[in-house]
C-alpha atoms as a PDB file:
ATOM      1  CA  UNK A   1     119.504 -29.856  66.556  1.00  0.00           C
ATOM      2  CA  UNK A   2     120.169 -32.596  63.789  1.00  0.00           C
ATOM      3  CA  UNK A   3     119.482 -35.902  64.123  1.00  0.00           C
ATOM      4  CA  UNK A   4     121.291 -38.540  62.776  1.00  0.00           C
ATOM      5  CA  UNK A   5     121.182 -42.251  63.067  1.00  0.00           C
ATOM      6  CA  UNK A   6     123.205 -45.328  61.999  1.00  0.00           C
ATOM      7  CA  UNK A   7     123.938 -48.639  62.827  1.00  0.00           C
ATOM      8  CA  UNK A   8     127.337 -50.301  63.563  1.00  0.00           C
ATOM      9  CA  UNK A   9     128.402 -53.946  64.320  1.00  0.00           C
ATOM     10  CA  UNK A  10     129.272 -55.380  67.742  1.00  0.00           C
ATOM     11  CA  UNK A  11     133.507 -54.574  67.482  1.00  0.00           C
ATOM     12  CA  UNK A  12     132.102 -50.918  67.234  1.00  0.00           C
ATOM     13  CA  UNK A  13     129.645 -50.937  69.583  1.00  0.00           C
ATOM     14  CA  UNK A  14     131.585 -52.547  71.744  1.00  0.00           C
ATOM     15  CA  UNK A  15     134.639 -50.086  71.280  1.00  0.00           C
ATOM     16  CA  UNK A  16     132.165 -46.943  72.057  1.00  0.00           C
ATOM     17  CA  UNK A  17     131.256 -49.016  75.356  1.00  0.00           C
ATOM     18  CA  UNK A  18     134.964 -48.862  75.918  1.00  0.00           C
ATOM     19  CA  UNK A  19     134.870 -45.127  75.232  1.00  0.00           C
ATOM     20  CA  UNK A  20     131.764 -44.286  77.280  1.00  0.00           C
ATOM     21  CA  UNK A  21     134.309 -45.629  79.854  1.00  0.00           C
ATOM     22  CA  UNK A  22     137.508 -44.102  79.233  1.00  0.00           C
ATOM     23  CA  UNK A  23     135.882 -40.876  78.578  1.00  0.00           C
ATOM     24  CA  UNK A  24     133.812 -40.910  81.736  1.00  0.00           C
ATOM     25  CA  UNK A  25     130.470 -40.099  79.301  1.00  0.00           C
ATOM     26  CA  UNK A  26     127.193 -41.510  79.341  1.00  0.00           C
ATOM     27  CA  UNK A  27     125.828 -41.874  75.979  1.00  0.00           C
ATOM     28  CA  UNK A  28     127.145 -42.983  72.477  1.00  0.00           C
ATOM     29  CA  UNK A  29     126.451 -39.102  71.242  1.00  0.00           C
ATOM     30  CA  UNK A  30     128.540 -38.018  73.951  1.00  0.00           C
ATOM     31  CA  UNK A  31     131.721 -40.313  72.895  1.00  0.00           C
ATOM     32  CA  UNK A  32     131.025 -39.722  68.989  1.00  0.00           C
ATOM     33  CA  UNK A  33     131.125 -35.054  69.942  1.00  0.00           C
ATOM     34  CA  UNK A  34     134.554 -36.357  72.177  1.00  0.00           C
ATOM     35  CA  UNK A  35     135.893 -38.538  69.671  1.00  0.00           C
ATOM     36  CA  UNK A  36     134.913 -35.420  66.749  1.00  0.00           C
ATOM     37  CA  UNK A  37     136.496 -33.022  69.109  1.00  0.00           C
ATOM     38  CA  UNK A  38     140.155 -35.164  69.239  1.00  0.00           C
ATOM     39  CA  UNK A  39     140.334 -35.697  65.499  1.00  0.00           C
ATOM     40  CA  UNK A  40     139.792 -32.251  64.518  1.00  0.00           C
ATOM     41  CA  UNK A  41     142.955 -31.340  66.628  1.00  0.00           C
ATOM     42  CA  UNK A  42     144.658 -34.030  64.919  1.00  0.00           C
ATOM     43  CA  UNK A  43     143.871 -32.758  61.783  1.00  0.00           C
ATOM     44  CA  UNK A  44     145.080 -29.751  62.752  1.00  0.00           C
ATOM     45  CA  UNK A  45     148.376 -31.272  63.553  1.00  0.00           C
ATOM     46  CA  UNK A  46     148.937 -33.387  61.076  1.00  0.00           C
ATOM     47  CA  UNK A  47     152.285 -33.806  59.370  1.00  0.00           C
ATOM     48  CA  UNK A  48     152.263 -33.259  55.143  1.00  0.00           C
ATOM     49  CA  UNK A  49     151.592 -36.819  54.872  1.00  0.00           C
ATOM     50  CA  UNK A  50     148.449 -36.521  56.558  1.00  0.00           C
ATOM     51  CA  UNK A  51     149.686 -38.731  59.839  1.00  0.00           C
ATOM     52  CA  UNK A  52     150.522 -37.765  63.316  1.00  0.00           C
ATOM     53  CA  UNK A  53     152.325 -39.395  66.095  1.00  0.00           C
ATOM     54  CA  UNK A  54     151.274 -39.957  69.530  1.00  0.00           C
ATOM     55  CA  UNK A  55     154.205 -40.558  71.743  1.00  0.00           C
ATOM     56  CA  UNK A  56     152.867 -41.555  75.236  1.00  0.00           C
ATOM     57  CA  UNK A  57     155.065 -41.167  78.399  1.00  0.00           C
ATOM     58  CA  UNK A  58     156.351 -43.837  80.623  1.00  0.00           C
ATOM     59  CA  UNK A  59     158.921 -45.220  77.937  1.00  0.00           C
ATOM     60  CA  UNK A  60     155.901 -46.654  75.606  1.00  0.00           C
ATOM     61  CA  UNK A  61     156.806 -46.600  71.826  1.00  0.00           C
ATOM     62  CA  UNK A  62     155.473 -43.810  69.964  1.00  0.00           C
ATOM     63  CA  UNK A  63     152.007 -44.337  67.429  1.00  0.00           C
ATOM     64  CA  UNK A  64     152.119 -43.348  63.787  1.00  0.00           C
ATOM     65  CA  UNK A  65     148.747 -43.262  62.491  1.00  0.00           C
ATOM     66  CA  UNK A  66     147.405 -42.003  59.288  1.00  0.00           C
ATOM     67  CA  UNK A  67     144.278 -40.150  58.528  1.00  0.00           C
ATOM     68  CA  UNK A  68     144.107 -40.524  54.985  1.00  0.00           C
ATOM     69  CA  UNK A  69     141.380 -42.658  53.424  1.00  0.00           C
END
């Protein structure tokens, strides 16, 4: 297995505490493979422009984002 290391500032670290959270995980490697795993099927769906949309239920307002640079 390959090991890789890096550091981040406290709004990141603090956002993959948040994650470790939402995604019921306990470790950082855990919500980086998660995190990996959700924006390769974004990727996959993303429009020519390179963006999707997430449109969440319960009458929230739907999320374009872009994945380019």
């Amino acid at each position: 297995m390959a090991v890789t290391s890096f550091e981040v500032d406290e709004r990141t670290a603090a956002f993959i505490a948040q994650l470790r959270q939402t995604f019921g995980v306990n470790t950082n490697a855990a919500v980086i493979r998660k995190a990996l795993a959700l924006a390769s099927i974004a990727s996959q769906h993303a429009d020519d422009d390179h963006t999707i949309t997430i449109a969440p239920g319960g009458g929230k307002s739907a999320v374009k984002i872009s994945l380019a640079g």
